[in-house]
PDB file of N, CA and C in Angstrom:
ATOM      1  N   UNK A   1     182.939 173.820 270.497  1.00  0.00           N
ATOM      2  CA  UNK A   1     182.334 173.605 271.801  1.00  0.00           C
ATOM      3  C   UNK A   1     182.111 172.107 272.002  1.00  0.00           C
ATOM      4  N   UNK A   2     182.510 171.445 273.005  1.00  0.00           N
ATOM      5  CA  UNK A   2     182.496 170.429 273.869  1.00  0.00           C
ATOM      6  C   UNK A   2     180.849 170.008 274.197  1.00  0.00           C
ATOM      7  N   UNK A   3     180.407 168.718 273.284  1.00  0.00           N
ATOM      8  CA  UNK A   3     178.825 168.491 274.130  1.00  0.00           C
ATOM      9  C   UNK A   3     178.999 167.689 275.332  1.00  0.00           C
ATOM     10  N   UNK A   4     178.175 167.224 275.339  1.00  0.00           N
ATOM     11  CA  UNK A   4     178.206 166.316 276.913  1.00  0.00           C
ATOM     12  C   UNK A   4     178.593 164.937 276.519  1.00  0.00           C
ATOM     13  N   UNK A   5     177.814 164.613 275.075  1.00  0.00           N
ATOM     14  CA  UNK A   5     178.420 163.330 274.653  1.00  0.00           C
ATOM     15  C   UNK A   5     179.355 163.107 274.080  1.00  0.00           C
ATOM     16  N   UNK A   6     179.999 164.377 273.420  1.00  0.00           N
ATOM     17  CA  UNK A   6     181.333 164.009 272.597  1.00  0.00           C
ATOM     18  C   UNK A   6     182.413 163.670 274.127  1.00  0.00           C
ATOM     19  N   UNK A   7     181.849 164.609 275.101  1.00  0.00           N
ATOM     20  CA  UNK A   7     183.076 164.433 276.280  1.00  0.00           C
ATOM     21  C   UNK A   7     182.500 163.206 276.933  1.00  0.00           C
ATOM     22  N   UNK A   8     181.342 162.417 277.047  1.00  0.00           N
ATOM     23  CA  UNK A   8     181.658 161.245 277.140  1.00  0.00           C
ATOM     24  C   UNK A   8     182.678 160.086 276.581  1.00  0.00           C
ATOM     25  N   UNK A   9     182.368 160.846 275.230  1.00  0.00           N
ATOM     26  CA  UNK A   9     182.693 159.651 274.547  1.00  0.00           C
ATOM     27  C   UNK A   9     184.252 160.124 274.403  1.00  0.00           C
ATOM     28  N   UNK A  10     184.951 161.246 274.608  1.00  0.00           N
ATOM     29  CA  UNK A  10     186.372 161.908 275.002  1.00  0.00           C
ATOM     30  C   UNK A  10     186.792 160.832 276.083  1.00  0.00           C
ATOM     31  N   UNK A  11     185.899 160.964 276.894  1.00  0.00           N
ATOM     32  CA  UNK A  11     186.451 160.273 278.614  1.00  0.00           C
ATOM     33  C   UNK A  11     186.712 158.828 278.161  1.00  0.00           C
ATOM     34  N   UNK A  12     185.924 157.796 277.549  1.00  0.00           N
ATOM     35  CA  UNK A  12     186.260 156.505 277.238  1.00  0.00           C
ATOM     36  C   UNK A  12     186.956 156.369 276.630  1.00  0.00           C
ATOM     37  N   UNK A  13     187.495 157.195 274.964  1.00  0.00           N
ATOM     38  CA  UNK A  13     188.479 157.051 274.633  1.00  0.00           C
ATOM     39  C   UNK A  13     189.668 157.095 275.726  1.00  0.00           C
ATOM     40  N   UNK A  14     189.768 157.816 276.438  1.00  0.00           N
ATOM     41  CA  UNK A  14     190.952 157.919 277.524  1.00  0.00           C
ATOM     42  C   UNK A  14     191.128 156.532 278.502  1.00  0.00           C
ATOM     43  N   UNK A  15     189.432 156.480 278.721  1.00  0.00           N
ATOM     44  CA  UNK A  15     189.830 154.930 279.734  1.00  0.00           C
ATOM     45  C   UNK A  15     190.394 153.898 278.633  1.00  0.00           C
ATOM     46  N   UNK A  16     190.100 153.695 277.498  1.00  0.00           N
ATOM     47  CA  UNK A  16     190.991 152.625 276.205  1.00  0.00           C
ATOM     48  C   UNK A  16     191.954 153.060 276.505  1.00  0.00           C
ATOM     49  N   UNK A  17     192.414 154.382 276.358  1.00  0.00           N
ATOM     50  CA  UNK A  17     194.084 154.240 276.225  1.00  0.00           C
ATOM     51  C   UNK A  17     194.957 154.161 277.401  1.00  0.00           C
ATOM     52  N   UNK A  18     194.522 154.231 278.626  1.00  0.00           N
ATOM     53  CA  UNK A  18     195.001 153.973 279.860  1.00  0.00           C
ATOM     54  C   UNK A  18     194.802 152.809 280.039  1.00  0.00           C
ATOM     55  N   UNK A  19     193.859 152.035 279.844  1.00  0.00           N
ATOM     56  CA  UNK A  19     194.047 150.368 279.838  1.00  0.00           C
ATOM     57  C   UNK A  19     194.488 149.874 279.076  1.00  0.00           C
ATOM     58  N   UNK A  20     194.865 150.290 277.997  1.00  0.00           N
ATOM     59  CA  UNK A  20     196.020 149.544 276.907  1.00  0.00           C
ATOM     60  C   UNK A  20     197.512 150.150 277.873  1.00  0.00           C
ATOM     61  N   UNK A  21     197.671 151.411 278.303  1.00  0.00           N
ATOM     62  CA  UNK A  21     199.225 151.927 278.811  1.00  0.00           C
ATOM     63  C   UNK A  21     199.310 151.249 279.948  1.00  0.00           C
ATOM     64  N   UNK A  22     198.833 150.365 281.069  1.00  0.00           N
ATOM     65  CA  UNK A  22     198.541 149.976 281.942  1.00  0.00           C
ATOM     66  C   UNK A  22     198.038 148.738 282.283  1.00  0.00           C
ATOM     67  N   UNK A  23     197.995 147.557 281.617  1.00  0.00           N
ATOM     68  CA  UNK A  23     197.730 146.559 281.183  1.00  0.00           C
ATOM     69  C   UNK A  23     197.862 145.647 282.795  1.00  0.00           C
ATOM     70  N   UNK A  24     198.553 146.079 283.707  1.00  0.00           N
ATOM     71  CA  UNK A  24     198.523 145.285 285.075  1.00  0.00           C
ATOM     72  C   UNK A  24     197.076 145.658 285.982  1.00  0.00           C
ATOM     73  N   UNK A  25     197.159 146.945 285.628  1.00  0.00           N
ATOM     74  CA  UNK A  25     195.513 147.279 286.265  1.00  0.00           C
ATOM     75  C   UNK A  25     194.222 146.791 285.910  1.00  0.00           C
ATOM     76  N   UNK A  26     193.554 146.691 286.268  1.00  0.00           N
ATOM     77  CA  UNK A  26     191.807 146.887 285.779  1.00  0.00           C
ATOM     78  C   UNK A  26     191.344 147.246 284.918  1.00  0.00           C
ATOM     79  N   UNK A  27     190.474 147.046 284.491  1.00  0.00           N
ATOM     80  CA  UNK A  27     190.007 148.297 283.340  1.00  0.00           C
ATOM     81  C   UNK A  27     188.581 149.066 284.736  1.00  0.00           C
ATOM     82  N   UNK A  28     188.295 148.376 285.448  1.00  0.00           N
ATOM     83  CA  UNK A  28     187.206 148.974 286.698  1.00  0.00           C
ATOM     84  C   UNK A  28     188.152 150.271 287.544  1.00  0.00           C
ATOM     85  N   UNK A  29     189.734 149.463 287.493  1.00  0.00           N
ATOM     86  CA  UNK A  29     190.362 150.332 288.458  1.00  0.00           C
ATOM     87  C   UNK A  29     190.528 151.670 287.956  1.00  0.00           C
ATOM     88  N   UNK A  30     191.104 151.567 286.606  1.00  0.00           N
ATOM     89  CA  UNK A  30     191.204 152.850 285.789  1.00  0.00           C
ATOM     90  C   UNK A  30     189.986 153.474 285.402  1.00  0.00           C
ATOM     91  N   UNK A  31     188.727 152.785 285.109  1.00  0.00           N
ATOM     92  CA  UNK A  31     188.066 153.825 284.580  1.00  0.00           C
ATOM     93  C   UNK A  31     187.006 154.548 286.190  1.00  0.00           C
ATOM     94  N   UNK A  32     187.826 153.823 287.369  1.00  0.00           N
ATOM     95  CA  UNK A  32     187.215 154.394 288.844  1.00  0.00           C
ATOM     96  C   UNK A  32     188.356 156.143 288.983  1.00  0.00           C
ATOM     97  N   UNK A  33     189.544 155.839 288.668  1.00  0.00           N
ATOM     98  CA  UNK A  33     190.748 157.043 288.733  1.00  0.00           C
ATOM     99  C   UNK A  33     190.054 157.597 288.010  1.00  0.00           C
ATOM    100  N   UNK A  34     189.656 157.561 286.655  1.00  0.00           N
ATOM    101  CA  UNK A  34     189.245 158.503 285.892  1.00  0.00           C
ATOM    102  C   UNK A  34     188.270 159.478 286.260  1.00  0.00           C
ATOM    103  N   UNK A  35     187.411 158.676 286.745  1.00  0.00           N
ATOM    104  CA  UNK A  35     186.182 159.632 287.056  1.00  0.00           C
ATOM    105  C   UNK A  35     186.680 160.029 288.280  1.00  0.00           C
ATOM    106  N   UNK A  36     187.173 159.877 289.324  1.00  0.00           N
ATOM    107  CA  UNK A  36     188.297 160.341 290.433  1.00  0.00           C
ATOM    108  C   UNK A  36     188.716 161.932 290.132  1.00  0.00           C
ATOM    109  N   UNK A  37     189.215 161.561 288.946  1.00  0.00           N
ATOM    110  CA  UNK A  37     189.886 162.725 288.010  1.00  0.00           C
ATOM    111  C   UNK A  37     189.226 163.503 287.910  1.00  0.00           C
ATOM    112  N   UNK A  38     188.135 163.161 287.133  1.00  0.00           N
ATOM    113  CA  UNK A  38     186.892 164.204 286.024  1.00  0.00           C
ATOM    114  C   UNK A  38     186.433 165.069 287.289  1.00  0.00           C
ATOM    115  N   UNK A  39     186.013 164.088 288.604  1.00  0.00           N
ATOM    116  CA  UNK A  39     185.295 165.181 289.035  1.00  0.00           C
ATOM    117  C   UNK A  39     185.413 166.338 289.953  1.00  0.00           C
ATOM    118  N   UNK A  40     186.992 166.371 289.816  1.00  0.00           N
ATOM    119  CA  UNK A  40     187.733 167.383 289.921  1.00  0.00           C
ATOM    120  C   UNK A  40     186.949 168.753 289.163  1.00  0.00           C
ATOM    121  N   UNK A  41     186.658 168.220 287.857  1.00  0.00           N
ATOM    122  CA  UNK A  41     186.312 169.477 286.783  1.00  0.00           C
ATOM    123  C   UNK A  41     184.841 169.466 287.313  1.00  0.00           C
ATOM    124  N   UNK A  42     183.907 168.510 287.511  1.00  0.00           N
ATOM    125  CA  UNK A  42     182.423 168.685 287.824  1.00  0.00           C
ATOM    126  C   UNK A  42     181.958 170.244 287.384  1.00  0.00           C
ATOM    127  N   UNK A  43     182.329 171.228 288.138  1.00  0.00           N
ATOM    128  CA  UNK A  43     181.946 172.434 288.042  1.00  0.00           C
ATOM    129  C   UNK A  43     182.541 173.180 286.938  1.00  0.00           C
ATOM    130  N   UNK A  44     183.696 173.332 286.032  1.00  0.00           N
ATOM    131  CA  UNK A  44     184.136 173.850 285.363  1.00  0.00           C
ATOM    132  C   UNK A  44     183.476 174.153 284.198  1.00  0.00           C
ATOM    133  N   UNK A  45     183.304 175.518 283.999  1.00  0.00           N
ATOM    134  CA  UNK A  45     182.132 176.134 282.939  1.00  0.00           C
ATOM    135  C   UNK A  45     183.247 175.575 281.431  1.00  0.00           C
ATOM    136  N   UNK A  46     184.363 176.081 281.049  1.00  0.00           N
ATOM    137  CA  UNK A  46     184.805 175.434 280.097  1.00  0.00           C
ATOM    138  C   UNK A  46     185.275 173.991 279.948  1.00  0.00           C
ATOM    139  N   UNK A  47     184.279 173.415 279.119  1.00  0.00           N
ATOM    140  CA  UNK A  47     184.648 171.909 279.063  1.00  0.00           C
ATOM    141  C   UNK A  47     185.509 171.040 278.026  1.00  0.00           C
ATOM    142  N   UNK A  48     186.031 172.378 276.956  1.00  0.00           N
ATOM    143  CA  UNK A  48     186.804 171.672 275.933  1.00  0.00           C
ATOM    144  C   UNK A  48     187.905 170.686 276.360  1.00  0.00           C
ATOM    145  N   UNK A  49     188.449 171.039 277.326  1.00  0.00           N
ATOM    146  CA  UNK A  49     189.989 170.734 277.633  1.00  0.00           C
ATOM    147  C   UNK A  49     190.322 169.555 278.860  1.00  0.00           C
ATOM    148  N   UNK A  50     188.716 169.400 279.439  1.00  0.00           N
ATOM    149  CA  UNK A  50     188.479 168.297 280.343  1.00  0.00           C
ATOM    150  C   UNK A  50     189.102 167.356 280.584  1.00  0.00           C
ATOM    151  N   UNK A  51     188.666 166.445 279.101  1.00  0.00           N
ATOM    152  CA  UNK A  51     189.402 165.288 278.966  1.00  0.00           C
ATOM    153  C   UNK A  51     190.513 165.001 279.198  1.00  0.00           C
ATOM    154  N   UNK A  52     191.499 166.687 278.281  1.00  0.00           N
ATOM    155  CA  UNK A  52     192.715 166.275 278.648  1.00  0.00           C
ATOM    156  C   UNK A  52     193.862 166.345 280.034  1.00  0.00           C
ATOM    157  N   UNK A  53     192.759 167.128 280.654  1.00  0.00           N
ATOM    158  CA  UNK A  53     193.810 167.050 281.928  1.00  0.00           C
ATOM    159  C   UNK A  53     193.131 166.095 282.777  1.00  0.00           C
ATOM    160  N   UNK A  54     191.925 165.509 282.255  1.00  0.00           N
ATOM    161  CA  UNK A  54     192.064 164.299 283.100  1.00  0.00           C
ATOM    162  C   UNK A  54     192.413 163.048 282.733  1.00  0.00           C
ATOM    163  N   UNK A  55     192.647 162.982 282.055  1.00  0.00           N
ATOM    164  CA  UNK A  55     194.021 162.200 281.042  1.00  0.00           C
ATOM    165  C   UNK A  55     195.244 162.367 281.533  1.00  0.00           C
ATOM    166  N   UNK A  56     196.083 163.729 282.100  1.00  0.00           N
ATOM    167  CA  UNK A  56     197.025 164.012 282.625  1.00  0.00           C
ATOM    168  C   UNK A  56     197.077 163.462 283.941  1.00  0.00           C
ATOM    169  N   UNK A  57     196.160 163.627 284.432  1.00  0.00           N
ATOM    170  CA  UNK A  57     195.910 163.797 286.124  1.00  0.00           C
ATOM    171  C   UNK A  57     195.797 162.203 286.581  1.00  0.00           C
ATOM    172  N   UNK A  58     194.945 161.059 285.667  1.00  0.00           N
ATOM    173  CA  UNK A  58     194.624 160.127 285.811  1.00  0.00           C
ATOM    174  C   UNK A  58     196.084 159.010 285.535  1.00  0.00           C
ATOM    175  N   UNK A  59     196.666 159.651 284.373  1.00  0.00           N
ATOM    176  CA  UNK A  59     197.889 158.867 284.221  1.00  0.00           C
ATOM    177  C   UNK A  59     198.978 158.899 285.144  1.00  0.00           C
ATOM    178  N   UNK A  60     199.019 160.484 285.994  1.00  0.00           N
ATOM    179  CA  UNK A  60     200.147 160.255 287.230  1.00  0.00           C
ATOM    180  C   UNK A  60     199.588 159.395 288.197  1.00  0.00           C
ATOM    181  N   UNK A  61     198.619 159.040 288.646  1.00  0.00           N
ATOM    182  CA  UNK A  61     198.042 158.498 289.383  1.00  0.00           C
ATOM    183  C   UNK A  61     197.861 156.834 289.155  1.00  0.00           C
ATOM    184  N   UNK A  62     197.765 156.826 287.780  1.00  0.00           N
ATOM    185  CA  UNK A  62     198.211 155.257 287.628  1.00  0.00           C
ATOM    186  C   UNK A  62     199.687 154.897 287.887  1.00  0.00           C
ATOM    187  N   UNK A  63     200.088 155.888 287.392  1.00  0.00           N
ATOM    188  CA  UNK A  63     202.065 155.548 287.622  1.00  0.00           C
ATOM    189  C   UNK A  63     202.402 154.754 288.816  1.00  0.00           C
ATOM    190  N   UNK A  64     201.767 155.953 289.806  1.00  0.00           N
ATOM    191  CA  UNK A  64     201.922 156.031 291.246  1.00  0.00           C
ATOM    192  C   UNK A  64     201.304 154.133 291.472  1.00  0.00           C
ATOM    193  N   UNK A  65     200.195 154.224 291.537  1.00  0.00           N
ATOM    194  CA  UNK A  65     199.495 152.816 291.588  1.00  0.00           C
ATOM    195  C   UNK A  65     199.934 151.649 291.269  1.00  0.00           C
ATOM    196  N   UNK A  66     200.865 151.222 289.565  1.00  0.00           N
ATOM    197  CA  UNK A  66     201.254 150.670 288.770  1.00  0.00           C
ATOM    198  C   UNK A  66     202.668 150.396 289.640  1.00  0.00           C
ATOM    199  N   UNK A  67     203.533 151.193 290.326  1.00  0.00           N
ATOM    200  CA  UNK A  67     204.604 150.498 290.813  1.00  0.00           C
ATOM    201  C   UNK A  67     205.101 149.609 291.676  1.00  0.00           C
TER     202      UNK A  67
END
């Protein structure tokens, strides 16, 4: 089970690795998509898997941005 702080601390690992994959952006811009992303899930009773589709969701969206 997913706490609140491990998925904090899930979500920042993700903003590191999107600002290392993305190095023309922000690190403000990306970690603004991210939470963009997350709060898509806001309501979602299962939280294991959060991170990673907003990891998914956040990286098409940099693509898009990045070109």
């Amino acid at each position: 089970m997913l706490t609140a702080s491990s998925e904090e601390t899930r979500i920042t690992e993700v903003v590191d690795r999107l600002t290392a994959s993305y190095p023309t952006l922000s690190a403000d811009a990306i970690a603004a998509v991210v939470n963009e992303m997350r709060a898509a899930f806001t309501h979602s009773r299962v939280r294991e898997y959060v991170p990673l589709f907003v990891e998914r969701r956040a990286r098409s969206a940099l693509t898009e941005l990045a070109v």
